[in-house]
Protein backbone atom coordinates (compact mmCIF):
# COMPACT_ATOMS: atom_id res chain seq x y z
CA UNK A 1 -186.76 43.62 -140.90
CA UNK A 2 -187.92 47.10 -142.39
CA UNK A 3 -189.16 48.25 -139.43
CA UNK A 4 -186.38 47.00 -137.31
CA UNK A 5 -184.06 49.18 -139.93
CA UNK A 6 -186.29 52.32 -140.17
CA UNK A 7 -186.42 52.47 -136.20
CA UNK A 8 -182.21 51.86 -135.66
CA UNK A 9 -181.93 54.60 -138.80
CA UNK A 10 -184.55 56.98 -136.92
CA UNK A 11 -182.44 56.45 -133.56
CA UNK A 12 -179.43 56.88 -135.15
CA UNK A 13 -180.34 60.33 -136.83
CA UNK A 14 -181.81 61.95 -133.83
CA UNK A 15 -179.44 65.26 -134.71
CA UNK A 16 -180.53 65.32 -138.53
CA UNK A 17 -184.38 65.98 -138.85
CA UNK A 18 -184.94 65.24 -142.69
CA UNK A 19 -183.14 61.58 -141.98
CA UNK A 20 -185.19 61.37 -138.66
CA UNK A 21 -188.10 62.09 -140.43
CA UNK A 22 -187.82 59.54 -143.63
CA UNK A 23 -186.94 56.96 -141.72
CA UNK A 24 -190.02 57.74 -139.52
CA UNK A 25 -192.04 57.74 -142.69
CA UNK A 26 -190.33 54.37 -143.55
CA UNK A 27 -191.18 52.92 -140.50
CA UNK A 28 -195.05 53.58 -140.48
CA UNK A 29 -195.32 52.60 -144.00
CA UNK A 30 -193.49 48.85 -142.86
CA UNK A 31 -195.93 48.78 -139.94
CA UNK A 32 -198.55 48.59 -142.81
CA UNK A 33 -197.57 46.33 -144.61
CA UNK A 34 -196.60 44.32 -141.95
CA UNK A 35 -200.54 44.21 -140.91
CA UNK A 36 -200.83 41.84 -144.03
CA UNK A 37 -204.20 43.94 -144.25
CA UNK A 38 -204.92 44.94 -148.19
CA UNK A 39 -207.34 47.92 -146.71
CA UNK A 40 -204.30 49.09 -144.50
CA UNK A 41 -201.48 49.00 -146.91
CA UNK A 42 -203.30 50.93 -149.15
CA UNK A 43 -203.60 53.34 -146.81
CA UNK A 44 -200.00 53.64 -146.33
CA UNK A 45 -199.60 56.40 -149.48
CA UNK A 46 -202.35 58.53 -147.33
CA UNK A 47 -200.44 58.04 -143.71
CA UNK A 48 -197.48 58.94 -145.23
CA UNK A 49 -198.90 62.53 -147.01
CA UNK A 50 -200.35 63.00 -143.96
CA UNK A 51 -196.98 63.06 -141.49
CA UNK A 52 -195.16 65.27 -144.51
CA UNK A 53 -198.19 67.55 -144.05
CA UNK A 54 -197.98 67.64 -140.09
CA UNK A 55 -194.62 67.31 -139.53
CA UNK A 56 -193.84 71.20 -139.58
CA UNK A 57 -196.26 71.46 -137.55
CA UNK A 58 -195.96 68.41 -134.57
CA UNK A 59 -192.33 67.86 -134.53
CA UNK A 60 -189.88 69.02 -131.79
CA UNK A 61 -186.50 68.71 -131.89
CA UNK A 62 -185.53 68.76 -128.20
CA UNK A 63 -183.71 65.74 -126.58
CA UNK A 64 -186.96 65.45 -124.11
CA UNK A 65 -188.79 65.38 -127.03
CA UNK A 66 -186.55 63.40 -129.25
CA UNK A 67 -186.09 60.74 -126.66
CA UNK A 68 -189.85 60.19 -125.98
CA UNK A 69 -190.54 59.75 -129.92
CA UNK A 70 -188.19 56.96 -129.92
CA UNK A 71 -189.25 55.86 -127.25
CA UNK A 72 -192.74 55.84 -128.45
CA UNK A 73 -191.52 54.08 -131.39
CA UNK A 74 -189.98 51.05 -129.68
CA UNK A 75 -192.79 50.59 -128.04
CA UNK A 76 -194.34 49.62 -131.07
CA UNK A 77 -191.70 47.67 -132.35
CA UNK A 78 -191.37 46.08 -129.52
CA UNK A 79 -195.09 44.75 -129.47
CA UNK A 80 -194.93 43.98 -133.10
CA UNK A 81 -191.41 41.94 -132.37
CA UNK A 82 -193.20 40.09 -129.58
CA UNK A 83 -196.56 39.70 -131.41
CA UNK A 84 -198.79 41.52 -129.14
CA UNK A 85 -201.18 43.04 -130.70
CA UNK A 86 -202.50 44.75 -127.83
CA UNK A 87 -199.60 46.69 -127.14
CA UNK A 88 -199.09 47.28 -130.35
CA UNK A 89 -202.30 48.92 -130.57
CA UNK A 90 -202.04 50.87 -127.45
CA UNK A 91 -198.56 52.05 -128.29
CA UNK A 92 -199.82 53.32 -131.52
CA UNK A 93 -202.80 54.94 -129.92
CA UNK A 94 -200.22 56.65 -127.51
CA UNK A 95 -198.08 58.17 -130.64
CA UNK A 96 -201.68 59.03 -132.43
CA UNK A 97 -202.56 60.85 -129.40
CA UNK A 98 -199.21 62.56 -128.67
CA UNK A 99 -199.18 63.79 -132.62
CA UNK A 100 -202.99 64.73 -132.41
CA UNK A 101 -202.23 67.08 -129.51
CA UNK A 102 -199.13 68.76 -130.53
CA UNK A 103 -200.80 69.54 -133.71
CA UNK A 104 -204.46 71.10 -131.55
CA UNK A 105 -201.92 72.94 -129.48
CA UNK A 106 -199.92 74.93 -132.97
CA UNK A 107 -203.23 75.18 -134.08
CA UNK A 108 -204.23 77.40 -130.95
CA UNK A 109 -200.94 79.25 -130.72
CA UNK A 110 -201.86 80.13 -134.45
CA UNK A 111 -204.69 81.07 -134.19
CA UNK A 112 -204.10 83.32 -130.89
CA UNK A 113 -201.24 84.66 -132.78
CA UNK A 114 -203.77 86.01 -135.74
């Protein structure tokens, strides 16, 4: 149910980042607790610190953009709705990658900038 929420409430604030982004934050935090995993819901206060501390730096706001994190995020949803774990995992692998290269490519543009 929270994850269901936190995904409708991130596609339904597409045009208002700081909404877009709690709700994201909502949703990954749900996705760990949902793992019924004590190591990974403890984790969940670390994720979260961690997409407030990359999100200047990885997010877009672009409807290309905006429409392929949602996108992304069903995915996931969509596994965990249907109990897949596999695609669960390789959806979240997909938005871990996606995040991991935005953030190498600011890095660069940074750093050529310096």
């Amino acid at each position: 149910v929270d994850i269901e929420a936190n995904f409708n409430a991130m596609a339904a604030n597409r045009m208002n980042v700081e909404a877009f982004h709690e709700a994201d934050i909502r949703f990954h935090r749900a996705v760990l607790v949902a793992s019924h995993n004590l190591v990974i819901q403890q984790l969940s206060d670390a994720v979260s610190a961690l997409q407030r501390a990359i999100f200047d730096f990885t997010f877009e706001t672009g409807a290309a953009h905006m429409d392929r994190t949602v996108r992304q995020h069903l995915d996931l949803f969509d596994a965990i709705r249907c109990k897949n774990p596999g695609a669960a995992e390789e959806a979240s692998r997909r938005m871990v990658t996606h995040t991991a290269s935005r953030a190498v490519a600011m890095l660069d543009e940074a750093e050529a900038s310096v």
